[in-house]
Structure formats: C-alpha cells, structure tokens
Protein backbone atom coordinates (compact mmCIF):
# COMPACT_ATOMS: atom_id res chain seq x y z
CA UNK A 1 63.23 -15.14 50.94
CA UNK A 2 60.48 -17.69 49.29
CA UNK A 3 57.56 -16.45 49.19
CA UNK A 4 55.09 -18.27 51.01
CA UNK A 5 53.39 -20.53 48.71
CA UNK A 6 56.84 -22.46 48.69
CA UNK A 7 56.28 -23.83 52.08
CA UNK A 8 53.29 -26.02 51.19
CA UNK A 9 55.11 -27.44 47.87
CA UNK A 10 57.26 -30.07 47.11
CA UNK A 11 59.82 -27.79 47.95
CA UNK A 12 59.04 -28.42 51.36
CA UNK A 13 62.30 -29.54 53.24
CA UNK A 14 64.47 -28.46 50.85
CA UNK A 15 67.57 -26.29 51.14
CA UNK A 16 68.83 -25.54 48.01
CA UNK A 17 67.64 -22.47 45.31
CA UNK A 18 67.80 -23.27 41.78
CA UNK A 19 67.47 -20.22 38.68
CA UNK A 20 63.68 -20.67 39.11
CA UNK A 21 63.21 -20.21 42.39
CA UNK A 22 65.93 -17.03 42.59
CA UNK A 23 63.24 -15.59 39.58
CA UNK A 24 60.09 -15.93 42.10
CA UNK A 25 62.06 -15.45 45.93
CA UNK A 26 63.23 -11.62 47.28
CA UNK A 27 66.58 -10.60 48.49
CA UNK A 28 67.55 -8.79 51.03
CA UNK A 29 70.86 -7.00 51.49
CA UNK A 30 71.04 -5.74 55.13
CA UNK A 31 74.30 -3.07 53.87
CA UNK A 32 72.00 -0.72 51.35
CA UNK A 33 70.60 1.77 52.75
CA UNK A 34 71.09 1.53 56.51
CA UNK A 35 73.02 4.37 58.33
CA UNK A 36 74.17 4.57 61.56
CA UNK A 37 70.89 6.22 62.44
CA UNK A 38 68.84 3.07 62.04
CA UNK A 39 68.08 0.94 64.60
CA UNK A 40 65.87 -1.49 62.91
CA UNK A 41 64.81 -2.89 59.27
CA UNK A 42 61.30 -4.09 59.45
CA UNK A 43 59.97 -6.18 56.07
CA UNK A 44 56.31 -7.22 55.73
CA UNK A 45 54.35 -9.04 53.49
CA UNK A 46 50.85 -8.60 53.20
CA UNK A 47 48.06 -10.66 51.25
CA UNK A 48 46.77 -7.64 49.23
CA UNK A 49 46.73 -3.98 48.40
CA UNK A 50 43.13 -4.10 47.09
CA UNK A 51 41.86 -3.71 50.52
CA UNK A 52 40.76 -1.30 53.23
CA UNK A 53 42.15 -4.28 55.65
CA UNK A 54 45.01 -6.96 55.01
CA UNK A 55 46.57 -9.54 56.88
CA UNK A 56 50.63 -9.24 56.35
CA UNK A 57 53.75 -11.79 58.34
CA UNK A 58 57.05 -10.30 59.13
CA UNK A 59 59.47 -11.75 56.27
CA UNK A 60 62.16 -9.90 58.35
CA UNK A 61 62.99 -7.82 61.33
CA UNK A 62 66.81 -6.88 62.11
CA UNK A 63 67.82 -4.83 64.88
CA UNK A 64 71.43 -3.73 63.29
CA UNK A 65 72.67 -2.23 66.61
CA UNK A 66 71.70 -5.68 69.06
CA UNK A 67 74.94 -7.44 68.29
CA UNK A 68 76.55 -10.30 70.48
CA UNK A 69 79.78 -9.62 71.79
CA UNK A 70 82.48 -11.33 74.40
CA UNK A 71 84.01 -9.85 77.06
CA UNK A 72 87.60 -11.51 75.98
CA UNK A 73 89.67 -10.72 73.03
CA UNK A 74 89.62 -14.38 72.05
CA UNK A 75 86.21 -14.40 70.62
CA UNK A 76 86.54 -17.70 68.16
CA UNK A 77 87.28 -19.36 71.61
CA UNK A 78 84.29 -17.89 73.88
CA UNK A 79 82.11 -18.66 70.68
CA UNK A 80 82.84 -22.24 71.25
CA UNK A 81 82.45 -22.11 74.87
CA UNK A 82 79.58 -20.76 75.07
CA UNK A 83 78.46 -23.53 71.79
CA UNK A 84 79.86 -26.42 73.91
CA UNK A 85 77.60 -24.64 77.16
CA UNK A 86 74.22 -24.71 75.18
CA UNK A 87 74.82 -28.49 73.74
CA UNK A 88 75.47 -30.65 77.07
CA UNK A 89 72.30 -28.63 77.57
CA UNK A 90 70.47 -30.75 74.91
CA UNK A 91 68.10 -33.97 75.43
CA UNK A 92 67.88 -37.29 73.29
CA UNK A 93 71.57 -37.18 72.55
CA UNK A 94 71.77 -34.22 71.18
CA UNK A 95 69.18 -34.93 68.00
CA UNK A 96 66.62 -33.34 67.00
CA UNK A 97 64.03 -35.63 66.09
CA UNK A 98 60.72 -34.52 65.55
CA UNK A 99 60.38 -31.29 63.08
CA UNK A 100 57.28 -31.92 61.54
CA UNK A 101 57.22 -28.85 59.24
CA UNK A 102 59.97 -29.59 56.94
CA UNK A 103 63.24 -27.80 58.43
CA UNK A 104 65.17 -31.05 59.14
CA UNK A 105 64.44 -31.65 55.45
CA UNK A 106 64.20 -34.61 53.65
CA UNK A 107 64.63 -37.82 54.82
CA UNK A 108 67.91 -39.77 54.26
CA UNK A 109 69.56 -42.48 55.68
CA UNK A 110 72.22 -40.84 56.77
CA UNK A 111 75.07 -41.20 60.05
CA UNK A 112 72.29 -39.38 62.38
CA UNK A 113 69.59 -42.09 61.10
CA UNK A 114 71.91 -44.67 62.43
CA UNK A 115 72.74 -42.14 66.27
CA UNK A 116 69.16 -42.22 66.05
CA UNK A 117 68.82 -46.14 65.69
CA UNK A 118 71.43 -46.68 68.11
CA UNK A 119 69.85 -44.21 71.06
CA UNK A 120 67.82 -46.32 73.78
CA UNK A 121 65.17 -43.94 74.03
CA UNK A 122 63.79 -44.02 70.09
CA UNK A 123 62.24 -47.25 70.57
CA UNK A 124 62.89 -50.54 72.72
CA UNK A 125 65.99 -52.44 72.04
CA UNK A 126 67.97 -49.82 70.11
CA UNK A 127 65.47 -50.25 67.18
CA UNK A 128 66.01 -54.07 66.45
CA UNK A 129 62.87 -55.95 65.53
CA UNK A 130 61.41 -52.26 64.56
CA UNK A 131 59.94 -51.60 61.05
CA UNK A 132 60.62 -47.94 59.84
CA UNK A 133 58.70 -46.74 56.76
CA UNK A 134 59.46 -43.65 54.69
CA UNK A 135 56.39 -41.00 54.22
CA UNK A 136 55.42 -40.11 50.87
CA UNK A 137 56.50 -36.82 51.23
CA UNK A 138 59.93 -37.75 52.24
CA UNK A 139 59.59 -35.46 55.32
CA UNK A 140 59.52 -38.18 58.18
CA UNK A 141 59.92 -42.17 58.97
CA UNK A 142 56.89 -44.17 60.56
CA UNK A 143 58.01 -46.95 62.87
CA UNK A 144 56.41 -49.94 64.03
CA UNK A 145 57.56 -51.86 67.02
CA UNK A 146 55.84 -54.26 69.72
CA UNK A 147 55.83 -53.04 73.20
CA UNK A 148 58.78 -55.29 75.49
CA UNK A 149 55.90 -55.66 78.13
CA UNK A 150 52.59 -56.20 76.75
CA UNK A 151 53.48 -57.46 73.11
CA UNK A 152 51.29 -54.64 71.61
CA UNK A 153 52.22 -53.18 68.15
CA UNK A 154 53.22 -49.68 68.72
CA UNK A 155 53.70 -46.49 66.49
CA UNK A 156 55.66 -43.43 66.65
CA UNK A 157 57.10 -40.78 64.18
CA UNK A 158 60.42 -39.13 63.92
CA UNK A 159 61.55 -36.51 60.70
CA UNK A 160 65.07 -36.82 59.87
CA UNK A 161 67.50 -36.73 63.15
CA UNK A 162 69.68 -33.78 63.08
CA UNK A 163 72.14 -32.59 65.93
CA UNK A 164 70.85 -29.85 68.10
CA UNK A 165 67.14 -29.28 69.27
CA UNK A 166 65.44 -28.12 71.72
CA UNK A 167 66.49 -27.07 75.21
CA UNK A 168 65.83 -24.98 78.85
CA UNK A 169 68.26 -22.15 78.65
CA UNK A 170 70.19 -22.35 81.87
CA UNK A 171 69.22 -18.81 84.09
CA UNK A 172 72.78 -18.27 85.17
CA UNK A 173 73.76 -18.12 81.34
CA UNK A 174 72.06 -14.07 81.68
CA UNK A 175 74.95 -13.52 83.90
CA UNK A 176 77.66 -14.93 82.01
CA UNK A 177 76.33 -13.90 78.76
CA UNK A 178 74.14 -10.76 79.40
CA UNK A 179 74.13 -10.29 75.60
CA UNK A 180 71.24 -13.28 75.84
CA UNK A 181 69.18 -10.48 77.55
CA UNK A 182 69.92 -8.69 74.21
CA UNK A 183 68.76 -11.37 72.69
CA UNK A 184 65.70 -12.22 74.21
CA UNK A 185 64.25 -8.38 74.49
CA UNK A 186 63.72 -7.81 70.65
CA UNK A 187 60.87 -10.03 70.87
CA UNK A 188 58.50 -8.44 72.84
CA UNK A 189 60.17 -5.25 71.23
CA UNK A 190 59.28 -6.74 68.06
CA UNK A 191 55.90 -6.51 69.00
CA UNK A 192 55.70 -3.47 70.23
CA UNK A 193 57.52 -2.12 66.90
CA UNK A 194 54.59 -3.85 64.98
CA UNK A 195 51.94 -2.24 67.18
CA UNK A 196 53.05 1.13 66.23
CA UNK A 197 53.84 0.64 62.84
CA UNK A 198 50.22 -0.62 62.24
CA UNK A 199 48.93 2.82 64.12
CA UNK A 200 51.39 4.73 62.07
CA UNK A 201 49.79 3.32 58.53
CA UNK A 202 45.97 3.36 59.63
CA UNK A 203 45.43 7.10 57.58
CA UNK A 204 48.27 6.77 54.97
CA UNK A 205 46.78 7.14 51.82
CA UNK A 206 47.08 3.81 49.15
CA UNK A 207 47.93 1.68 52.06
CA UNK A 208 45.39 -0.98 53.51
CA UNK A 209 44.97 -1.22 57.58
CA UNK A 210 47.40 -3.85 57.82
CA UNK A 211 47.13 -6.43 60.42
CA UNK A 212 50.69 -7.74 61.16
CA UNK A 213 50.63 -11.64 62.94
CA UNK A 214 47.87 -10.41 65.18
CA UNK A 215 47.87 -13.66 67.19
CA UNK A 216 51.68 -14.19 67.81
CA UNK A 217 51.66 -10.04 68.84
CA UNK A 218 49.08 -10.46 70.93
CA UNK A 219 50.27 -12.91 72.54
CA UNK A 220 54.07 -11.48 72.91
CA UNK A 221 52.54 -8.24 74.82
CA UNK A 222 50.56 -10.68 77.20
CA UNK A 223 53.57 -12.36 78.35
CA UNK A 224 55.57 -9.31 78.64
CA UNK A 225 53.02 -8.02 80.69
CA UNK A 226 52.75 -11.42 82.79
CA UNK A 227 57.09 -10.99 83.15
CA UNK A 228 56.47 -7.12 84.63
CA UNK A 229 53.75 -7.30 86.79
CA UNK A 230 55.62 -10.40 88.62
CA UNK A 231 58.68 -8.46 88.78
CA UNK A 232 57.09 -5.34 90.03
CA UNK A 233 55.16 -7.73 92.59
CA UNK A 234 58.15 -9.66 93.32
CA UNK A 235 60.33 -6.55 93.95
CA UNK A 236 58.20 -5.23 96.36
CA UNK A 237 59.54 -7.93 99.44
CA UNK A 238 62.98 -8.24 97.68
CA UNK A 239 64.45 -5.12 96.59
CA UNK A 240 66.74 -5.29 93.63
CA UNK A 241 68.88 -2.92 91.92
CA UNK A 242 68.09 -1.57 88.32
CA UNK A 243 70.36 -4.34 86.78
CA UNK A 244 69.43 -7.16 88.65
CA UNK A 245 65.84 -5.80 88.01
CA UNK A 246 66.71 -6.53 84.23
CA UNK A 247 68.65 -10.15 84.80
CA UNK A 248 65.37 -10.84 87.06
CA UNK A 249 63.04 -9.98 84.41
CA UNK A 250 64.97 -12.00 81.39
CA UNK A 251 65.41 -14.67 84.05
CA UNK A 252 61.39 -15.38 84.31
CA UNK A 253 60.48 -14.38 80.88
CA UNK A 254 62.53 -17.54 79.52
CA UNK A 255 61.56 -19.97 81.87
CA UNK A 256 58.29 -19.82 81.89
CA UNK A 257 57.50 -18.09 78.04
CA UNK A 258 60.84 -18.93 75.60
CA UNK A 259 61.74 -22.22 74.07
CA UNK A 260 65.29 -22.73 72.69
CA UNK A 261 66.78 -24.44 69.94
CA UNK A 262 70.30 -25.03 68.75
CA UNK A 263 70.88 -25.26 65.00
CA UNK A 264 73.80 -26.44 63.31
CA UNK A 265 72.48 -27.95 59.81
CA UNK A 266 71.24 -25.69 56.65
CA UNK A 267 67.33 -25.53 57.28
CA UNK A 268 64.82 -26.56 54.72
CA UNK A 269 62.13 -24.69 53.68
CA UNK A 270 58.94 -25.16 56.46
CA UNK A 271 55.94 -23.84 57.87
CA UNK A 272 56.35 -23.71 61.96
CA UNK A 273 53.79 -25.81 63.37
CA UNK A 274 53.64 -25.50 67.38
CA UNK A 275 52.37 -27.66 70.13
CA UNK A 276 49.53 -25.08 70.84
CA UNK A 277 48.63 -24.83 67.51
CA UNK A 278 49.10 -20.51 67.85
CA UNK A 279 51.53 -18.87 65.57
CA UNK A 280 54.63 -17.40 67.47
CA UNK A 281 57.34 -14.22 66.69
CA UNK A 282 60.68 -16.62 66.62
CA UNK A 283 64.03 -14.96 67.10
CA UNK A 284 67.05 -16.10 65.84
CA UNK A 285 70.71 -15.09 66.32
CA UNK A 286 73.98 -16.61 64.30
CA UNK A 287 77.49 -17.31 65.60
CA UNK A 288 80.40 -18.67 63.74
CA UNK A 289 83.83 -19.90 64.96
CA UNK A 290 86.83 -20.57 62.41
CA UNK A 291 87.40 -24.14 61.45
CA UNK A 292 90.70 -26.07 62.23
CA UNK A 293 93.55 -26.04 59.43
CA UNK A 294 92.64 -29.73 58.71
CA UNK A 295 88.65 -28.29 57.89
CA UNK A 296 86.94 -29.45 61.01
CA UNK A 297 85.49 -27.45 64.18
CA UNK A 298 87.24 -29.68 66.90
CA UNK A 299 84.49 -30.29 68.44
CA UNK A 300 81.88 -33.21 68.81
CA UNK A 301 78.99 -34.11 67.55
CA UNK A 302 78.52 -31.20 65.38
CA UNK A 303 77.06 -32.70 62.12
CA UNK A 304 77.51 -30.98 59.27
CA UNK A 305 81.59 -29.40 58.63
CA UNK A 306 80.00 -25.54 58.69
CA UNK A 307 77.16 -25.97 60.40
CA UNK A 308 74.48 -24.17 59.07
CA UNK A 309 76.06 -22.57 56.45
CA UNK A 310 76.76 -18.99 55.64
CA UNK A 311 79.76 -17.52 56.82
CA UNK A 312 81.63 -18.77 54.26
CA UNK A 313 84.11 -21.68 53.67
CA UNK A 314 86.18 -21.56 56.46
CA UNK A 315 83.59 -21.26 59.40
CA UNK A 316 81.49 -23.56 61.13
CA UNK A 317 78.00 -21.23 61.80
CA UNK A 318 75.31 -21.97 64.91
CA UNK A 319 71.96 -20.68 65.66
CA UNK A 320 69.99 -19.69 68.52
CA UNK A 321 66.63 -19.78 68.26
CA UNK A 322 63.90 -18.91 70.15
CA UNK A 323 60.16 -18.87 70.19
CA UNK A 324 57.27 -18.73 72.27
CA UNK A 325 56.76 -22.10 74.81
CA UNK A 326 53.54 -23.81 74.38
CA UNK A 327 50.70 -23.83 77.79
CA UNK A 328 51.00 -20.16 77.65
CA UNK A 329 47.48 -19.68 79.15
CA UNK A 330 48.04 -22.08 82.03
CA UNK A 331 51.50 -20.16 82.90
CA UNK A 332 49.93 -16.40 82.42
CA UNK A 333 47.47 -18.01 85.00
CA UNK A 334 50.04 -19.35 87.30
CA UNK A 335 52.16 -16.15 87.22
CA UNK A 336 49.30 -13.59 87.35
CA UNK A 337 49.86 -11.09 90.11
CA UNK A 338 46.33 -11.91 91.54
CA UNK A 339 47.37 -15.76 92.35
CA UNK A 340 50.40 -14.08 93.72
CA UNK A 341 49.16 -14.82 97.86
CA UNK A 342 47.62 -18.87 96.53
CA UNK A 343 49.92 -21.81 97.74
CA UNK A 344 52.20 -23.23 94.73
CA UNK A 345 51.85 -19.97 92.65
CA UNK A 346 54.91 -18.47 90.72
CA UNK A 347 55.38 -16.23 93.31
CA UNK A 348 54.80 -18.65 96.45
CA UNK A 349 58.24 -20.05 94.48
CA UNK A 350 59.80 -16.96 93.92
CA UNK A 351 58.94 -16.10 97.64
CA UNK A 352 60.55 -19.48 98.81
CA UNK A 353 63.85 -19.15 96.59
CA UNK A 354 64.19 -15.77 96.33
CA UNK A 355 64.48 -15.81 92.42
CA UNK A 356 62.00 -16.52 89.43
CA UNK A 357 63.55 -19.37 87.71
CA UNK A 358 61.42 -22.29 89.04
CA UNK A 359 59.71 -23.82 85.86
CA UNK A 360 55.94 -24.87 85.86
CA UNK A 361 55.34 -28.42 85.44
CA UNK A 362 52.84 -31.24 86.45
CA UNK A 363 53.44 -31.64 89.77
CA UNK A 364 53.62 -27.87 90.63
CA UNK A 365 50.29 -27.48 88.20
CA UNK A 366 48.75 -30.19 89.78
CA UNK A 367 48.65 -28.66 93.24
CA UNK A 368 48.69 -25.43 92.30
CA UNK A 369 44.93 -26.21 90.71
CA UNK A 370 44.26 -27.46 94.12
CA UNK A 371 43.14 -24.06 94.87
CA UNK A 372 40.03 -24.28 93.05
CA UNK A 373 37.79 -21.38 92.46
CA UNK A 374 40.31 -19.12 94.23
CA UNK A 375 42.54 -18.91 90.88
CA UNK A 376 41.98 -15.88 88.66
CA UNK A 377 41.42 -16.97 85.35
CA UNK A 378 41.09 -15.29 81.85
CA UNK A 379 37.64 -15.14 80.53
CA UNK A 380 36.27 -17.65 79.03
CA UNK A 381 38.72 -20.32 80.85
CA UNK A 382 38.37 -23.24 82.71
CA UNK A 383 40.78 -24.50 85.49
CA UNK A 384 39.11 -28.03 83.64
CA UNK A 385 40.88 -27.02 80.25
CA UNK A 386 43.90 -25.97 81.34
CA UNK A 387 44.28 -29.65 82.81
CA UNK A 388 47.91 -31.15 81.26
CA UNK A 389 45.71 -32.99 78.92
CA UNK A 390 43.79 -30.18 77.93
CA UNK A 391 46.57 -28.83 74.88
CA UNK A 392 46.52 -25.18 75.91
C-alpha cells in the first residue's frame, strides 16, 4: 500500500512498484493471522501519535467471511455472465473517460485513444478538425474543437479512455445475484465498525482519539438512516416479508446513494476526487474467470488480456466498485420520511409503483421543489442551493 504522499507525486497514474517504492509502501498479507473467528481486518493510518487527537483513513477493511458465490457449479461461466450483464450496462461505449485523479494513468495513444476518437459523442464529427493537447502531467488530453452550429471554439477534457466506467446497477440484479446485497451492506457496516472502534480507543492508554474519515462516516450513517426510515415508512401500506424487506432496502440504498464502476485495467496510483467535492468509503469486490487456451477471455471489448491484474497468468480479473453518488443532500431531502405525504416525493413514487427503485433526476427534482416551504430540509439548507446547478 503507498503511503499517501505518493498520490500527489509524479507517481501519480502509475501502476508499477520499483525496489524504492517496495522500501517506503506496506504489505498486507490477508492469510497471517486470521482464524476462522475473524470476521473483519480493519487497517488505519493516522497522521500522528504525538497527539491527544489524530485524523487517520482506512488503508484497508476486509470482511473475510462476505464472499461472492454462484448458485451453479459452473462458476467461470456465471462469472462471465454476470461480467457481460454489468457491461451492456455501461454508457459512452463502454470507456471510461474522465478520471481526473490519476487511476486511468498516464496518457498514451493507445487502441482506446483511437475508440475514443472514433465515438460520436467525444466531440462533433468523430474528432476530425479537433486539436487534442497532452497535459504536462501526462494525466489527461485537452481538446479544442469549433461548435457545428455556432462556429465557436470549444473545450473539453478527457484522461486516458479505458473500458469500463461508470454505471446504474440494474435493481433486479439483487434478485439474481443477492450476493450484491453482500456487497453493498459492508459499507454502511464499515461505518458503523469505525464508529465503535473510535469509542473503543478513546481511554486506551498511548493511543490518540483517533478520528477515522469523519466526513465519508458521517455521511454513510445518514444515508443508511435515509434507506430505513423509508423502508419502515414504506412497509407500513405494503407489507413485505423479512427477505423482501432486505432486497427492498438494498434496492433504494443503490439507486438513490451508490455509484458503480466496472474495472478491467491495472489502476494507477490516485487521489479520488468526487463531484461533491466530500470524501466517500468506496467498496470494491474482484472476480476472475479463466482465459481461453489461445490466452484471451472470449469476450469483447475487454481491454487489457487479464484485466486488472492479479489472479495470476491465466485469468482475466474484474472489479466492482462502488462509492457514494454525488447530490446526497438533495436525495436525503427527497427521501426523508417527513416529505413522505408531498407530491413527487420518493415515496409518492414508491406509493405509485409499489417499489423504491425510481431514481431522482431533474424533472422529478424540479417538481418535487414545487412544493416550496412545505419540504423539510436539513439545517442550514436552502431549497435555492439544492437547485441542479447548485453542486450539492
């Protein structure tokens, strides 16, 4: 594990460890020490032991006993099913094209430069007559076009294109794949983990209060809370069993407070940097399927021949990731319990459909806000700043 320093080096975007870096970084081997007894391996890092109070990150949580697992004995085949199911899910072609922070790495001109080039949607006319410059720090392209209708020069960005990105995780997928539910609880267990590890070191003697991502916790229990009190409200005019209870719950927590993203290419090193500008616990969860005797996965559109790298030489290797969606004061408002009875409201929807899966967007903001003063906010908020404009 780098330590943190790395991320705002030249090493930013990089993916490979020399002899120096292995002499400065930690390793972790998630076999010593861990019994059957353990359910999970917490690792923080904090910015000093000199004082009565620190700040610390997590460098790692595992939960050893979450593990995915198929239904079917053929499990390199469900593995690529359900890989295949989360990439027709993906936008822009299937590229990732803005990572700002450095894990695409470094720029290259590479076959996904030219996907990129080629899809309509990166700028007008598949790129011709556009000027793209490299950044000094090799992390992203600057391109200069003129608009088709008003002749205007335009700008945009893009980092280097990689395949996978960014998608809606599909609500029926719980069903199908309730090890997603898994999945998606250890982060607002994660939180709760933190929260009483913090209580548990407050009177230990030679250890500092340590304050462990305060912001992203924080901001985990909200939403949890946000998910439950909808359920319990929702439950109330539609009873559910104690399973469908938990599909119902995992069902709303994703679509309106998880953001997913596919990864199939080795990361470089990066600092996160999110929409809202607030730090957020990610989660992340590998799967690997065994290449084909001639060394490929069979599949399209995969990128690089194993994927992200490290199962070894004869597997291609995916991750899910996910991490906290941006607007998150705007949807605790629009799925609080007291805007439950307002027109447009989470639950109006839920009410209508009968399940919690509708999404908030513009439109539904838009005359949602319509009710005025009648919406509950948080102290301190506006209904003015939480305007699609306004970057909350």
């Amino acid at each position: 594990m780098p330590k943190v320093q790395d991320v705002d080096s030249k090493l930013r975007g990089c993916n490979k460890i020399s002899a120096h870096d292995l002499s400065s970084s930690y390793y972790f081997d998630a076999s010593l020490g861990v019994s059957n007894d353990i359910d999970v391996t917490v690792v923080i890092g904090i910015d000093s032991m000199d004082k009565s109070e620190s700040f610390g990150s997590i460098l790692l949580m595992r939960f050893h006993k979450l593990r995915p697992s198929f239904t079917k004995k053929n499990t390199d085949g469900c593995t690529k099913t359900f890989f295949t199911t989360l990439q027709n899910e993906l936008s822009n072609g299937g590229l990732e094209r803005r990572r700002v922070g450095g894990s695409s790495g470094k720029i290259t001109y590479s076959r996904d430069v030219k996907l990129l080039l080629a899809t309509p949607n990166s700028t007008p006319r598949c790129s011709s007559g556009a000027v793209w410059l490299r950044d000094k720090s090799d992390l992203k392209w600057h391109v200069f076009y003129l608009g088709t209708k008003d002749g205007e020069q335009k700008y945009t960005y893009y980092t280097t294109p990689r395949q996978g990105g960014s998608f809606n995780m599909p609500p029926e997928l719980y069903s199908t794949y309730p090890f997603l539910m898994d999945f998606a609880s250890t982060k607002p267990l994660a939180a709760n983990i933190l929260i009483a590890l913090q209580e548990s070191l407050k009177h230990k003697a030679n250890i500092p209060n340590v304050n462990v991502c305060p912001v992203a916790v924080d901001e985990e229990i909200k939403n949890m809370k946000a998910t439950r009190s909808f359920v319990l409200s929702f439950i109330k005019n539609h009873p559910r069993t104690f399973y469908q209870q938990k599909i119902l719950f995992y069902r709303f927590y994703s679509a309106n407070f998880l953001n997913y993203t596919l990864v199939m290419h080795p990361v470089g090193r990066h600092h996160d940097v999110f929409a809202d500008n607030k730090p957020s616990l990610e989660n992340r969860i590998c799967f690997s399927f065994k290449l084909k005797r001639d060394g490929t996965s069979g599949l399209k559109n995969t990128g690089y021949k194993y994927g992200r790298g490290g199962c070894g030489l004869h597997r291609f290797c995916f991750a899910l990731l996910d991490w906290t969606s941006p607007n998150r004061i705007r949807k605790r408002a629009w799925t609080d319990p007291k805007n439950a009875n307002l027109p447009h409201s989470a639950t109006d929807y839920a009410n209508r459909n009968e399940h919690g899966d509708q999404r908030l967007n513009v439109g539904i903001w838009t005359n949602f806000s319509r009710n005025g003063n009648a919406i509950s906010l948080p102290q301190n908020v506006t209904l003015a700043s939480l305007e699609y404009n306004g970057g909350r």
